[in-house]
C-alpha atoms as a PDB file:
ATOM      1  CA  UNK A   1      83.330  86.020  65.223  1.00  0.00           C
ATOM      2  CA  UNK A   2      81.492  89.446  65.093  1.00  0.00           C
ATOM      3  CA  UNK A   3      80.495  90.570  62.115  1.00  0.00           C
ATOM      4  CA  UNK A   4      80.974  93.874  60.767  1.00  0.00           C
ATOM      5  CA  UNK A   5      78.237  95.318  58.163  1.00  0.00           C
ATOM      6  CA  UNK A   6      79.807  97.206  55.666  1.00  0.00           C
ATOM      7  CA  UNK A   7      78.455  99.266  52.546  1.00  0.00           C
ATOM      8  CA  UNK A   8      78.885  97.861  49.565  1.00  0.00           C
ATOM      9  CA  UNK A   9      76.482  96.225  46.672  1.00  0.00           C
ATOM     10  CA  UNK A  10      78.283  92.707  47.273  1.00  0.00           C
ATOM     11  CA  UNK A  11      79.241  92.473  50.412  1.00  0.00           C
ATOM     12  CA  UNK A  12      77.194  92.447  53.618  1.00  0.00           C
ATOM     13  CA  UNK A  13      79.521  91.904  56.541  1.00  0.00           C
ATOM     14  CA  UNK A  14      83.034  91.072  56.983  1.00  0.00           C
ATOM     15  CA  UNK A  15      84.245  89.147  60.205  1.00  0.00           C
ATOM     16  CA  UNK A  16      88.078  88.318  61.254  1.00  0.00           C
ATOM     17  CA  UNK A  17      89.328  85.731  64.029  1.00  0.00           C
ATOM     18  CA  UNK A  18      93.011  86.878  65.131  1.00  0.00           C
ATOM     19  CA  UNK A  19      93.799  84.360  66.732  1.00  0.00           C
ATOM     20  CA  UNK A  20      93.493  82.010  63.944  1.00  0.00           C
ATOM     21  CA  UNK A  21      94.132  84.577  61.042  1.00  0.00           C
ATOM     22  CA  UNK A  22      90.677  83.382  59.194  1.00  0.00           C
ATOM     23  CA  UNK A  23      88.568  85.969  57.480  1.00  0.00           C
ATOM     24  CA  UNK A  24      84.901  86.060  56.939  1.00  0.00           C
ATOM     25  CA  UNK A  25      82.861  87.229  54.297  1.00  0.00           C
ATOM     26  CA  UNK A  26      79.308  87.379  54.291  1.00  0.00           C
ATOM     27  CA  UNK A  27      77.837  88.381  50.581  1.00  0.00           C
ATOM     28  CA  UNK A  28      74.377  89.827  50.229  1.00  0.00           C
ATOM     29  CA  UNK A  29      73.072  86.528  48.729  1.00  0.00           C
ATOM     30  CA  UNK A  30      73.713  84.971  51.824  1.00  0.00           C
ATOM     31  CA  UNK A  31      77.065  82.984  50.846  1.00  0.00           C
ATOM     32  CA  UNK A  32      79.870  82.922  53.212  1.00  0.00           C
ATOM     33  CA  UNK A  33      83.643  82.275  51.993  1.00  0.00           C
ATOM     34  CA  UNK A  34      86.481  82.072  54.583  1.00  0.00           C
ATOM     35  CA  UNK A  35      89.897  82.697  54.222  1.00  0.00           C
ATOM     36  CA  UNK A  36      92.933  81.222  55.953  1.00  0.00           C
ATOM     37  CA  UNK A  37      95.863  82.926  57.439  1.00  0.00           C
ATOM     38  CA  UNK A  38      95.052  86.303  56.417  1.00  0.00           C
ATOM     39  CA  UNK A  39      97.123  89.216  58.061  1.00  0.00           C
ATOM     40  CA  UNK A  40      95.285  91.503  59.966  1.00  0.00           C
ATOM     41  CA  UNK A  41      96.355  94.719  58.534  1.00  0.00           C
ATOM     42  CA  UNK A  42      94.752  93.353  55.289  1.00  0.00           C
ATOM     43  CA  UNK A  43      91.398  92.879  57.644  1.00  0.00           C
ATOM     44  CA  UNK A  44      91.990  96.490  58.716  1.00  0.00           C
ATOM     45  CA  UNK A  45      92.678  98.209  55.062  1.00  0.00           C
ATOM     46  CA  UNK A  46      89.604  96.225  54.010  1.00  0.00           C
ATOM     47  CA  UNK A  47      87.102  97.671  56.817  1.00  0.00           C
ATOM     48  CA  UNK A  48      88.573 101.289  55.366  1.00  0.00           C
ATOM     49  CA  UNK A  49      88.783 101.049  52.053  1.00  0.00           C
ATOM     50  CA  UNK A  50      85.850 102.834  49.726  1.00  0.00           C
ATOM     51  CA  UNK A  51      85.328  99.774  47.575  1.00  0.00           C
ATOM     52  CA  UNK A  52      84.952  96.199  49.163  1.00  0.00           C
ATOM     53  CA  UNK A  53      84.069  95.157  46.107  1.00  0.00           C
ATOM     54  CA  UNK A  54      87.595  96.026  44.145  1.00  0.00           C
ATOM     55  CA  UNK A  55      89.729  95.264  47.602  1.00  0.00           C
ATOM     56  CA  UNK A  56      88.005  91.796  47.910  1.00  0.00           C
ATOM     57  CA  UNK A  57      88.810  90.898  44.136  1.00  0.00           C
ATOM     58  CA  UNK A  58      92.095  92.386  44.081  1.00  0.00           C
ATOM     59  CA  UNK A  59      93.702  91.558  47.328  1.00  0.00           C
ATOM     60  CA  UNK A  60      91.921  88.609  48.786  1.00  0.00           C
ATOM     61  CA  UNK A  61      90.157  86.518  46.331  1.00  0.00           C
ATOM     62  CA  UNK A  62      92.796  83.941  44.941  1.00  0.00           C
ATOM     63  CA  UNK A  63      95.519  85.284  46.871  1.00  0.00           C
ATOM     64  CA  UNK A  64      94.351  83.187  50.478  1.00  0.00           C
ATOM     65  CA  UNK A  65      93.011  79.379  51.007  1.00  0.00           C
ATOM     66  CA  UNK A  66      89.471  79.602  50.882  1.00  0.00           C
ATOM     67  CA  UNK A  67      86.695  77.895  52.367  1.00  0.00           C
ATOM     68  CA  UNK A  68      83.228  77.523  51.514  1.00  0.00           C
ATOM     69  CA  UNK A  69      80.465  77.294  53.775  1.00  0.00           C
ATOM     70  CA  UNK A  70      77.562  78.541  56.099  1.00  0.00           C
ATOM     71  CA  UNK A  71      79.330  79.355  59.333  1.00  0.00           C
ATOM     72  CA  UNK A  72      75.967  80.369  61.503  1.00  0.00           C
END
């Protein structure tokens, strides 16, 4: 997956795999979470949206199976 650096004061880069629907997240502190059959319109609102920070809290965390883990 590419990742995609983004501006925000949590969130360094945000990848997305269509063909399986999984969503990366790379935070500044060098965690990664995944997420599991994510849309991708939500991938897409959350490259344009102002805060990543508010979208990733309010519309991703605890809303799609996550998975922990270094993916590099």
């Amino acid at each position: 997956m590419d990742h995609h650096p983004v501006k925000s004061s949590r969130i360094a880069s945000i990848a997305y795999d269509e063909a399986s629907g999984i969503l990366e997240i790379r935070f500044h502190d060098d965690s990664t979470l995944r997420y599991e059959k994510v849309p991708e319109r939500i991938y897409r609102l959350f490259l344009q949206v102002v805060s990543k920070g508010r979208f990733y809290d309010g519309v991703i965390k605890g809303k799609f199976t996550e998975l922990r883990g270094n993916s590099r």
